[in-house]
Structures are given as structure tokens and as C-alpha cells.
C-alpha atoms as a PDB file:
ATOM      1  CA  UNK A   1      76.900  16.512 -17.039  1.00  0.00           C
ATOM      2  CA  UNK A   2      73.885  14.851 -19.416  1.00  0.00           C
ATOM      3  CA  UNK A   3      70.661  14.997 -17.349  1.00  0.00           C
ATOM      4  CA  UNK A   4      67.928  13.172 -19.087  1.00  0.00           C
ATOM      5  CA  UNK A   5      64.939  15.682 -19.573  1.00  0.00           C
ATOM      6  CA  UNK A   6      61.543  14.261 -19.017  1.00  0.00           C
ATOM      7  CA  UNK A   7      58.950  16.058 -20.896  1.00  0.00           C
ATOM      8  CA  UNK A   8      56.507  17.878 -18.562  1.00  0.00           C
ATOM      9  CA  UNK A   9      52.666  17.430 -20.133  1.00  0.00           C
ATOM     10  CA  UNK A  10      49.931  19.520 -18.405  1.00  0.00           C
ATOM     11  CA  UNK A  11      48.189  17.804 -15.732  1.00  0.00           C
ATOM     12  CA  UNK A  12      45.105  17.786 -17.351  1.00  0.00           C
ATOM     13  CA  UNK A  13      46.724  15.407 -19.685  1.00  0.00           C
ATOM     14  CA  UNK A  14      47.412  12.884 -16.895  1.00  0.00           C
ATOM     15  CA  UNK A  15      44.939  10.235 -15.669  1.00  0.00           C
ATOM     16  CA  UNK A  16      45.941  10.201 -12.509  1.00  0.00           C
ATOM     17  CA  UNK A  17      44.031  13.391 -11.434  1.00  0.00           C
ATOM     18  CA  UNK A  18      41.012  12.744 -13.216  1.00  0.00           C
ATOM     19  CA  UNK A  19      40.882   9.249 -11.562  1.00  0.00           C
ATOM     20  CA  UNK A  20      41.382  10.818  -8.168  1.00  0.00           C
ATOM     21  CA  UNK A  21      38.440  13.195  -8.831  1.00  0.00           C
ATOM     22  CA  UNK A  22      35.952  10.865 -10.258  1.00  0.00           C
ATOM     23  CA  UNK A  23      35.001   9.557  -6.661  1.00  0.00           C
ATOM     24  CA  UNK A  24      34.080  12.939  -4.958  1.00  0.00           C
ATOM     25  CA  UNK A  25      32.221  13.660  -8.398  1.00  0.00           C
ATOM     26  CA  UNK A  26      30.211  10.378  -8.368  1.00  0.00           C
ATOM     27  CA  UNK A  27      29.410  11.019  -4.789  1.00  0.00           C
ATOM     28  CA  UNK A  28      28.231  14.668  -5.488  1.00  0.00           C
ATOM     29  CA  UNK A  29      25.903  13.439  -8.580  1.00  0.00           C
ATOM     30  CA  UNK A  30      24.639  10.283  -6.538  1.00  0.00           C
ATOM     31  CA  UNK A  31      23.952  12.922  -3.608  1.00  0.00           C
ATOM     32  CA  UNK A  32      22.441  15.643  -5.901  1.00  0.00           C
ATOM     33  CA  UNK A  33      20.021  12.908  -7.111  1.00  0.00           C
ATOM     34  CA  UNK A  34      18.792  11.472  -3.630  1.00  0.00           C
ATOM     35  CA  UNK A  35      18.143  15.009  -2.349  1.00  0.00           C
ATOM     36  CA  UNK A  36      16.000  15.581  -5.727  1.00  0.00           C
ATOM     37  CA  UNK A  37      14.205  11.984  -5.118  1.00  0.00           C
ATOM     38  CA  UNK A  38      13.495  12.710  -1.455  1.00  0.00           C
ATOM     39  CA  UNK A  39      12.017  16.267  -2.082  1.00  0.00           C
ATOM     40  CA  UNK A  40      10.091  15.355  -5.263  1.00  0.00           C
ATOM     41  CA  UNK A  41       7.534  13.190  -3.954  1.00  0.00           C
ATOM     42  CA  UNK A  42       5.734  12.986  -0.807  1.00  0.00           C
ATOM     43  CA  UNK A  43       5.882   9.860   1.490  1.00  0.00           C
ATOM     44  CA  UNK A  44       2.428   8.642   1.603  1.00  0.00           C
ATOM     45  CA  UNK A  45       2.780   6.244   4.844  1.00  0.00           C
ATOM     46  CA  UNK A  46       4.162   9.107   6.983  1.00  0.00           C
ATOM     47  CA  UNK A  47       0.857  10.590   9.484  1.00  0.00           C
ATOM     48  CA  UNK A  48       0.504  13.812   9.886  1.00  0.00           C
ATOM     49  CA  UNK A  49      -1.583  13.834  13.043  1.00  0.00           C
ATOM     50  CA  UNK A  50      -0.067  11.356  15.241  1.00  0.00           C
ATOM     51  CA  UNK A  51      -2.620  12.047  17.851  1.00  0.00           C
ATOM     52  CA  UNK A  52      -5.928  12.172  15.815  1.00  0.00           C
ATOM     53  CA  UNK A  53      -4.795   8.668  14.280  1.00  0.00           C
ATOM     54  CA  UNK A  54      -4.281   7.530  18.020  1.00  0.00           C
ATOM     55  CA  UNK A  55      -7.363   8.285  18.988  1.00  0.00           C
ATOM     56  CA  UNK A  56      -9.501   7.133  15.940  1.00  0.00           C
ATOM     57  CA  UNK A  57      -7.167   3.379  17.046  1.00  0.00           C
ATOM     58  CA  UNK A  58      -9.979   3.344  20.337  1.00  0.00           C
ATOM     59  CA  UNK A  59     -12.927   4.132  17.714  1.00  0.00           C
ATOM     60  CA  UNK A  60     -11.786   1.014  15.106  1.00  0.00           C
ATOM     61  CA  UNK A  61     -11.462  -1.313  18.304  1.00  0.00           C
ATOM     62  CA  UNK A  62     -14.902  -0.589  19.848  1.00  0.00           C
ATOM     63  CA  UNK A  63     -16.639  -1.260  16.001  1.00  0.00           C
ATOM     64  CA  UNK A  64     -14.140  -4.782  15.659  1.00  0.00           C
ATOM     65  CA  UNK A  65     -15.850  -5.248  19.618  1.00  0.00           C
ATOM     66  CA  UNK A  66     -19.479  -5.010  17.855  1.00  0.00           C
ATOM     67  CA  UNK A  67     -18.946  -6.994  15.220  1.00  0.00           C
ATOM     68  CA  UNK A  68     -17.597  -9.958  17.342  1.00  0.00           C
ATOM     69  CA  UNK A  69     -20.935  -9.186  19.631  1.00  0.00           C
ATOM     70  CA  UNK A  70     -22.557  -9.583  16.169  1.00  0.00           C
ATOM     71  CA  UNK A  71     -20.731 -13.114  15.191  1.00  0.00           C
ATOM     72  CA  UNK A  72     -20.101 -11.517  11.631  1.00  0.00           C
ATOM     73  CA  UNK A  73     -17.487 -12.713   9.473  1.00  0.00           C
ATOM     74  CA  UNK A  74     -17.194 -11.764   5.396  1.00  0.00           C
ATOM     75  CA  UNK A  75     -15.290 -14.247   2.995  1.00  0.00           C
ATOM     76  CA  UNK A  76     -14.127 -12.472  -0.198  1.00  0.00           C
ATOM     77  CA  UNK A  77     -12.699 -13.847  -3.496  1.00  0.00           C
ATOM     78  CA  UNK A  78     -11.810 -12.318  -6.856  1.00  0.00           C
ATOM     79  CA  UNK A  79     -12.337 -13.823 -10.543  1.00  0.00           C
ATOM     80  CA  UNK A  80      -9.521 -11.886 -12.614  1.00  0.00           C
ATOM     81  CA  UNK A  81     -11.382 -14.286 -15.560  1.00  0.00           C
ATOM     82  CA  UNK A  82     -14.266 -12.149 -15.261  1.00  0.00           C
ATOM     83  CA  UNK A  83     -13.283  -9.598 -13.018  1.00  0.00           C
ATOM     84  CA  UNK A  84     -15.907 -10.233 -10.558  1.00  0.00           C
ATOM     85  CA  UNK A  85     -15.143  -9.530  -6.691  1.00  0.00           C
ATOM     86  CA  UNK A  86     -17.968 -12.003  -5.354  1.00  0.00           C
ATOM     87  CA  UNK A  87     -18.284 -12.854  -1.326  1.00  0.00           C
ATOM     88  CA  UNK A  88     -20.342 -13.788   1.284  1.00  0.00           C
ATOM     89  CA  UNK A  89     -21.410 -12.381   4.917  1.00  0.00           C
ATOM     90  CA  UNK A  90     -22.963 -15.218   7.340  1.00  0.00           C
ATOM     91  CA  UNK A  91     -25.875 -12.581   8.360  1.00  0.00           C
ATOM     92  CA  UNK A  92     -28.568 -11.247   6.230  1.00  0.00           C
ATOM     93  CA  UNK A  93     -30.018  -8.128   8.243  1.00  0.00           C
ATOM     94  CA  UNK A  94     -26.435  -5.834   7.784  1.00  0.00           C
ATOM     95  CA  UNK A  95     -27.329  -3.770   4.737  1.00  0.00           C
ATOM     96  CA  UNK A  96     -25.493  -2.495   2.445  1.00  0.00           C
ATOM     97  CA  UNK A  97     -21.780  -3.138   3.174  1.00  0.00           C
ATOM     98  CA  UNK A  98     -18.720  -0.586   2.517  1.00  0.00           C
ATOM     99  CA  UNK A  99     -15.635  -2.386   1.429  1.00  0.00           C
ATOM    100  CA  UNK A 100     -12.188  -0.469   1.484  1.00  0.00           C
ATOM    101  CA  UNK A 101      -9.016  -2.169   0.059  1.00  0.00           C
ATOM    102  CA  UNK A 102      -5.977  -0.239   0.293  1.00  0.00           C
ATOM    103  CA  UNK A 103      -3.474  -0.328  -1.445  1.00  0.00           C
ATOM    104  CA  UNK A 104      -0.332  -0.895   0.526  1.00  0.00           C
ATOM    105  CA  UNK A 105       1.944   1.975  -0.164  1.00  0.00           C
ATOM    106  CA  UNK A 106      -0.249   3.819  -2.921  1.00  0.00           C
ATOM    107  CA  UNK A 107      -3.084   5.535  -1.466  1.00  0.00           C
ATOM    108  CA  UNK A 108      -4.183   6.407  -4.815  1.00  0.00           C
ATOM    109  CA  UNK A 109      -5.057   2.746  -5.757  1.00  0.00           C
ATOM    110  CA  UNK A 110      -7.611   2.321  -3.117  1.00  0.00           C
ATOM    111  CA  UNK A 111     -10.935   0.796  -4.364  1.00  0.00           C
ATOM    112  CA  UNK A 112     -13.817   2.192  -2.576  1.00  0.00           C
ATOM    113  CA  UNK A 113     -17.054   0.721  -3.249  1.00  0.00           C
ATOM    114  CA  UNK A 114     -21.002  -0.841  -2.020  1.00  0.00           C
ATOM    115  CA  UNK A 115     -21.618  -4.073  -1.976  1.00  0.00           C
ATOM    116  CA  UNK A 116     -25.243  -5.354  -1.509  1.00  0.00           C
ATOM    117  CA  UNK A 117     -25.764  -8.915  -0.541  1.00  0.00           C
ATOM    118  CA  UNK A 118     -28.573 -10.892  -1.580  1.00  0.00           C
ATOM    119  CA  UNK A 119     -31.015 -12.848   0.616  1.00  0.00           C
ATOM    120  CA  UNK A 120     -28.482 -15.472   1.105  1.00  0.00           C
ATOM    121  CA  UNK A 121     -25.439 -12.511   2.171  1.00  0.00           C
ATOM    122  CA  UNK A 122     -23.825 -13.148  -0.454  1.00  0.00           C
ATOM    123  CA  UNK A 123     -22.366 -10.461  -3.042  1.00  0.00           C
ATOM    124  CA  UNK A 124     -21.065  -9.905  -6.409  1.00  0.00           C
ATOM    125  CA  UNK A 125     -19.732  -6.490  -8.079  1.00  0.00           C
ATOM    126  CA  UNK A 126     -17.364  -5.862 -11.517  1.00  0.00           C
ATOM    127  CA  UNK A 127     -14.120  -4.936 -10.263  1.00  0.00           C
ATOM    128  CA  UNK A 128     -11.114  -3.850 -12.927  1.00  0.00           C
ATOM    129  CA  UNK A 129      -7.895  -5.983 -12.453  1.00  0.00           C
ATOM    130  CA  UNK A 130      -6.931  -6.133  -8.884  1.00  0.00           C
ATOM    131  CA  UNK A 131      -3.166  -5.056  -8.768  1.00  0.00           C
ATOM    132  CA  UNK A 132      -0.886  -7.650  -7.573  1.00  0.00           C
ATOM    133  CA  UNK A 133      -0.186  -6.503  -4.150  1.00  0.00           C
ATOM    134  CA  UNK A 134      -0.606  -6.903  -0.805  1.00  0.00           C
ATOM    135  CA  UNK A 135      -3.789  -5.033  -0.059  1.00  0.00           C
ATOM    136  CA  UNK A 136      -5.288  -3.955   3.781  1.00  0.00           C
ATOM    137  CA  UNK A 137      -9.306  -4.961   3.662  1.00  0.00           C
ATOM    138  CA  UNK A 138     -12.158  -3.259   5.340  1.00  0.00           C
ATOM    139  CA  UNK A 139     -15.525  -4.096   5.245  1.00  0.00           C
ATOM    140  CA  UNK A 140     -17.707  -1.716   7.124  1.00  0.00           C
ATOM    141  CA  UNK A 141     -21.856  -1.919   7.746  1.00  0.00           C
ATOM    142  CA  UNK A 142     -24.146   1.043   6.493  1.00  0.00           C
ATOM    143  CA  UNK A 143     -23.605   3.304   9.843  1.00  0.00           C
ATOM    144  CA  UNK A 144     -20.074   2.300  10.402  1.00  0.00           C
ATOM    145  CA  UNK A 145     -20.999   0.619  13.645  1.00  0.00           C
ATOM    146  CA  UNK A 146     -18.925  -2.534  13.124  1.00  0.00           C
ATOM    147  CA  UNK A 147     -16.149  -3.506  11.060  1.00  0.00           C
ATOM    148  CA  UNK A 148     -14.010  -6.404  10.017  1.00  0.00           C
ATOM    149  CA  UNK A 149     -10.518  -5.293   8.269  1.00  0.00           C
ATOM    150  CA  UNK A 150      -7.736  -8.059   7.555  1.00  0.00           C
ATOM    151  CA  UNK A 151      -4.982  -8.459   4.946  1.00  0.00           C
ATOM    152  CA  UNK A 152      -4.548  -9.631   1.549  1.00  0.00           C
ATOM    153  CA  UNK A 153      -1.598 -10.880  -0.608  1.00  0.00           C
ATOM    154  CA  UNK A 154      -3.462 -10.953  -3.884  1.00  0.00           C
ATOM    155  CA  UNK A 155      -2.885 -13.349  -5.896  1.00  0.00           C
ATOM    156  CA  UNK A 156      -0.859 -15.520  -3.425  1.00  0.00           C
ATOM    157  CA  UNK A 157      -3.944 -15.535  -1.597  1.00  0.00           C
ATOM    158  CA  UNK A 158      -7.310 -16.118  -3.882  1.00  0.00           C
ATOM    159  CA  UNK A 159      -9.255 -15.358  -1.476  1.00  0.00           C
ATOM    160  CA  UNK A 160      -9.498 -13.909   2.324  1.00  0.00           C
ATOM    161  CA  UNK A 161     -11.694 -14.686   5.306  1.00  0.00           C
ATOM    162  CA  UNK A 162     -12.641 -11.496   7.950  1.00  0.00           C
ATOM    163  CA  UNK A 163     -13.636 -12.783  11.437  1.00  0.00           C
ATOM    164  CA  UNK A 164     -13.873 -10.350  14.521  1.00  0.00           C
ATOM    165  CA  UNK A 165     -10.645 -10.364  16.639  1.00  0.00           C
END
């Protein structure tokens, strides 16, 4: 009887195997990396004190309450031509003013700074380029008794207006 011999090769020599094992690999490398990602870096829009940030909520709403009582409202603009951040309050007796823009998801882009309007309210201070981004405004007076905060999508928006709610 003539049996036709098929030669054997090594199965490391096949592609079938490898094939087969190239999914749970890609899946083990893919998961290797997100576990590396998601330890790496912190997640800077996660609170840790729930209840402290609850509780400063009542603090933010009685200073929006004073500056309605106050009829304030601040209009702000930026000049990426000359890099000017220029604006205008509609009283003159506030002060200095403390504007806060931050940055949406990078707390380490927030622009703190003091704006002092002239006897007209209005203001004008150098500001390096202004990130394209959407960016949460706050506008505070000298003794943080009253506030104004809105949002900005700079440069969609060139400018934004903050009126009490």
C-alpha cells in the first residue's frame, strides 16, 4: 500500500497559530497601555471634597445675589493683534477687580490677574496669546463680595458679556 507522506513542519512554522495569537496579544498590549495612561496622570476635573465644593456652591450664589443687588455687569474682549484683554464694568466705585479664566480641562492654564478700571470702568491689561479654548470667566470685586462668572469659547466668541443671574 503507497500512502502519500505529508511533511510535518514545526508549528512555529505555520501561520495559522501565530494569527490565532495575535488578537489576545494586541488586546494585552492595548490593555497594558490604558492601565499605564490611566495611572500616569491625574484627572484634574475629578473633586476631592465633594462636600466642601457643595458648600462653597451656597457662598458663589449669595456673591452672584449681590452683584445683581448691585446692577453690575463686565463686558470683556481680547486683541490677539496686540494682545490686549481690554473691558468695561458699568460702575465706577468697585475697585480693583480680580478676573479668573480657567482653563477648561487644564488647571494649569488659568490666568489670574488685577484689573483696574479707569474713571469711565473701563480696563486694559497685556495678556500673552489666549489659548483657543473654551474658557470659564470670573470676575470678582476687591473683598470678594460679589461676582459675575460666565463662559467663553475663545475665538468663536470675541468677546463675552457677565450680567448677574
Amino acid at each position: 500500500m503507497n500512502t502519500l507522506a505529508m511533511p510535518v513542519t514545526p508549528w512555529w512554522k505555520q501561520r495559522w497559530p501565530w494569527l490565532l495569537m495575535a488578537g489576545p496579544a494586541i488586546v494585552v498590549v492595548a490593555g497594558t497601555y490604558t492601565a499605564w495612561l490611566a495611572t500616569s496622570s491625574a484627572d484634574p476635573l475629578v473633586v476631592g471634597d465633594y462636600y466642601k465644593e457643595g458648600k462653597a456652591i451656597n457662598q458663589d450664589l449669595r456673591r452672584d445675589r449681590v452683584a445683581a443687588q448691585m446692577g453690575l455687569s463686565v463686558a470683556l474682549g481680547y486683541d490677539a493683534a496686540n494682545g490686549l484683554l481690554t473691558g468695561r464694568i458699568n460702575r465706577k466705585d468697585t475697585g480693583p477687580l480680580m478676573l479668573h479664566l480657567s482653563h477648561a480641562t487644564l488647571p494649569e492654564k488659568d490666568i489670574r490677574m488685577v484689573l483696574v478700571p479707569d474713571e469711565n470702568g473701563a480696563f486694559s491689561v497685556a495678556l500673552p496669546m489666549l489659548e483657543r479654548s473654551r474658557w470659564i470667566v470670573l470676575v470678582e470685586g476687591p473683598k470678594r463680595d460679589w461676582r459675575l462668572a460666565g463662559a467663553w469659547k475663545y475665538p468663536v466668541q470675541q468677546g463675552v458679556a457677565l450680567l448677574p443671574d
